[in-house]
N, C-alpha and C. Protein backbone atom coordinates (compact mmCIF):
# COMPACT_ATOMS: atom_id res chain seq x y z
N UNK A 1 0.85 -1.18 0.00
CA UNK A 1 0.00 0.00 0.00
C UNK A 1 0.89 1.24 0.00
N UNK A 2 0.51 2.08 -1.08
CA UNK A 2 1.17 3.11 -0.90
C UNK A 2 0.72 4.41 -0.32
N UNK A 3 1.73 5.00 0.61
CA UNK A 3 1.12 6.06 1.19
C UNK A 3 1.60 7.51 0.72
N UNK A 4 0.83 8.33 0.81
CA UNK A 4 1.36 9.72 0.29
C UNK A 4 1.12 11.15 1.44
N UNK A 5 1.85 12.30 0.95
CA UNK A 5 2.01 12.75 2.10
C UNK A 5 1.15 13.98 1.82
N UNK A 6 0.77 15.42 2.85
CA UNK A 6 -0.24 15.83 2.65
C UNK A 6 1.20 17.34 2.32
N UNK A 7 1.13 18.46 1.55
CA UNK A 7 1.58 18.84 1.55
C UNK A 7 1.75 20.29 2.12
N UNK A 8 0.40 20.14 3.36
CA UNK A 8 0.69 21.28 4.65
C UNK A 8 1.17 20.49 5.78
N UNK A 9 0.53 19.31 6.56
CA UNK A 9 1.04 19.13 7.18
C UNK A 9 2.25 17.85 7.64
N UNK A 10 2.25 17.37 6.48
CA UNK A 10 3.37 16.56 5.90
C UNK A 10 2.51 14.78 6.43
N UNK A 11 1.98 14.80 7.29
CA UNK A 11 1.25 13.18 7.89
C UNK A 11 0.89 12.37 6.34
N UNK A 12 1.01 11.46 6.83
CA UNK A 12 1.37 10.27 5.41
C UNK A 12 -0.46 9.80 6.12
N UNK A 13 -1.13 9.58 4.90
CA UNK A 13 -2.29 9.29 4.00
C UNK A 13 -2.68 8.96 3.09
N UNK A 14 -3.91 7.60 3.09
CA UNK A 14 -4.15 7.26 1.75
C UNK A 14 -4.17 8.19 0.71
N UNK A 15 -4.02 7.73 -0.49
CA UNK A 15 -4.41 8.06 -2.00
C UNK A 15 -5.34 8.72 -2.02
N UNK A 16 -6.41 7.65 -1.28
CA UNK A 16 -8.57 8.65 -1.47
C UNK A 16 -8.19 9.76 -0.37
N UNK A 17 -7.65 10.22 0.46
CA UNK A 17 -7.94 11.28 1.07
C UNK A 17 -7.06 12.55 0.68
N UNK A 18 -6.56 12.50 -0.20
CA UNK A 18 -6.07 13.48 -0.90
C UNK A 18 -6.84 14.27 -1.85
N UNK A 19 -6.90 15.59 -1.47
CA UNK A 19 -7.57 16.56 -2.40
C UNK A 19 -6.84 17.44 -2.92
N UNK A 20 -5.91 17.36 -4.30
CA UNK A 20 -4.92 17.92 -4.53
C UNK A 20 -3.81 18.23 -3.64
N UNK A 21 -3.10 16.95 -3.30
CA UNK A 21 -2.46 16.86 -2.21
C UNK A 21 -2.65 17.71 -1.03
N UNK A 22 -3.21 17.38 -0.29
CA UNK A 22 -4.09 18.38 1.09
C UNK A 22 -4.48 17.28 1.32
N UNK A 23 -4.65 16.89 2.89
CA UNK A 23 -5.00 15.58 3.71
C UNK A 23 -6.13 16.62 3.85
N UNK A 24 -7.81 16.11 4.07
CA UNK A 24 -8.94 16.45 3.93
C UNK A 24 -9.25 17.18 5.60
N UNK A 25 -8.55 16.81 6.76
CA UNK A 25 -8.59 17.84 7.60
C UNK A 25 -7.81 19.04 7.66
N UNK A 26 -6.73 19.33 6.95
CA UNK A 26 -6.29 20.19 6.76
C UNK A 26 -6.74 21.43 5.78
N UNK A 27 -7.92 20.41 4.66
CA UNK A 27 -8.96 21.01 3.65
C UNK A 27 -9.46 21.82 4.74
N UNK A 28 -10.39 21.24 5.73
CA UNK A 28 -11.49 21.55 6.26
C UNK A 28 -10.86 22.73 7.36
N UNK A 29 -9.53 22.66 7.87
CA UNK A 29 -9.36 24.03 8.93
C UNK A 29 -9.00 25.08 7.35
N UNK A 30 -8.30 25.23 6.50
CA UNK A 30 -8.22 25.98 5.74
C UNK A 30 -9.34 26.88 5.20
N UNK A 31 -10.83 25.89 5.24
CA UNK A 31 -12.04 26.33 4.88
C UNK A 31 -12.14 27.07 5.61
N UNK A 32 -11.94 26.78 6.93
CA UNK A 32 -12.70 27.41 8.31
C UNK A 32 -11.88 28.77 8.18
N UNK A 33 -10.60 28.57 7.82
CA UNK A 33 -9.46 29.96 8.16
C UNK A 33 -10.50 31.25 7.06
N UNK A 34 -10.52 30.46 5.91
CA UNK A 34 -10.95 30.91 5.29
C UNK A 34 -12.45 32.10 5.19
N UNK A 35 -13.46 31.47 5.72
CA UNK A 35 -14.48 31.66 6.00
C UNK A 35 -14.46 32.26 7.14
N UNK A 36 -13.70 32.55 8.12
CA UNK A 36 -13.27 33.41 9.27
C UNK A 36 -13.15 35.01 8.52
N UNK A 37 -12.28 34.68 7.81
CA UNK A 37 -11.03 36.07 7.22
C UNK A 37 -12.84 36.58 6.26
N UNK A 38 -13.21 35.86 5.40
CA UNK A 38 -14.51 36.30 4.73
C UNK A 38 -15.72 37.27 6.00
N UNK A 39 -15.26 36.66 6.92
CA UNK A 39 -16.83 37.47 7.82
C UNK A 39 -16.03 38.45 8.59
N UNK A 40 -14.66 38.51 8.92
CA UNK A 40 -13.61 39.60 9.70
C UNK A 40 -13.79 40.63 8.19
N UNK A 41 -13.77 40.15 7.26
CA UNK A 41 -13.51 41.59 6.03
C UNK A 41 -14.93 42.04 6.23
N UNK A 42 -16.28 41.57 5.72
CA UNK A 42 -17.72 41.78 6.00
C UNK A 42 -18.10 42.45 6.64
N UNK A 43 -16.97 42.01 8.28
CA UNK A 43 -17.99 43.20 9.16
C UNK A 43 -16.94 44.38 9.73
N UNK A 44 -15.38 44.46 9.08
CA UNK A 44 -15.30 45.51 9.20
C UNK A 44 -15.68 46.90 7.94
N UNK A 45 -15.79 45.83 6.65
CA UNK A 45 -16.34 47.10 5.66
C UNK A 45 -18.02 46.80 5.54
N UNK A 46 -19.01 46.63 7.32
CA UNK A 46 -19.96 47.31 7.38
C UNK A 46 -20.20 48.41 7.64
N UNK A 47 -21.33 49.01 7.19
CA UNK A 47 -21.13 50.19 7.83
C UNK A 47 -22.32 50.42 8.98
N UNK A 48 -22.77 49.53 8.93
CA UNK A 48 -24.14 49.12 10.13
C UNK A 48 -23.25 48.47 11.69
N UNK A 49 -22.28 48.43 11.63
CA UNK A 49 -21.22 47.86 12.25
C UNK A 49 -21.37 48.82 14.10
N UNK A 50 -21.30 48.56 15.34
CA UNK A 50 -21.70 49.76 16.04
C UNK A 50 -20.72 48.76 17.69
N UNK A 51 -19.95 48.98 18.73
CA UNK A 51 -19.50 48.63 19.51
C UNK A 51 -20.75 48.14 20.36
N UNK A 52 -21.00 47.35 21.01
CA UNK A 52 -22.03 47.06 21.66
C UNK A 52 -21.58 47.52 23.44
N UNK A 53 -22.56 48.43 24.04
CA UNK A 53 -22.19 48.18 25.30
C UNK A 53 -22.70 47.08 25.95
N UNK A 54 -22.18 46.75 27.82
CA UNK A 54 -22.22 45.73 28.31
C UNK A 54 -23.87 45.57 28.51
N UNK A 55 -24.67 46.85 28.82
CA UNK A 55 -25.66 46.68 29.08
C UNK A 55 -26.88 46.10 27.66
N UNK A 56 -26.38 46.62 26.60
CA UNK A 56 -27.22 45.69 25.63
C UNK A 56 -27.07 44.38 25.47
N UNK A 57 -25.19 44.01 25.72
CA UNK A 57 -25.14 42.42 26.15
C UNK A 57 -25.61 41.56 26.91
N UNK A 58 -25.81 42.36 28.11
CA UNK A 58 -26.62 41.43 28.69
C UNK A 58 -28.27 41.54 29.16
N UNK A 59 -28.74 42.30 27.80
CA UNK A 59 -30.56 41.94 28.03
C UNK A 59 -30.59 40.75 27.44
């Protein structure tokens, strides 16, 4: 059986779990990094955007 390696975090993995060499949990935090950085850009170029005080936090 041959194993192959992932080419972020180097851990040796089947063939099927390769997604253009990327071991498929390393897919999935990349997504997440990803989709982080997408809603950090969103809500600082909102302009509905407003500091919340403590007292609206906690009604």
């Amino acid at each position: 059986m041959k194993y192959n390696e992932c080419r972020i975090c180097g851990s040796h993995v089947d063939a099927g779990e390769l997604v253009n060499g990327i071991c498929l949990d390393c897919l999935e935090e990349k997504e997440k990094e990803k989709d982080i950085q997408y809603r950090m850009q969103k809500m600082v170029m909102s302009r509905e955007y407003k500091q919340m005080d403590m007292e609206e936090f906690l009604k």
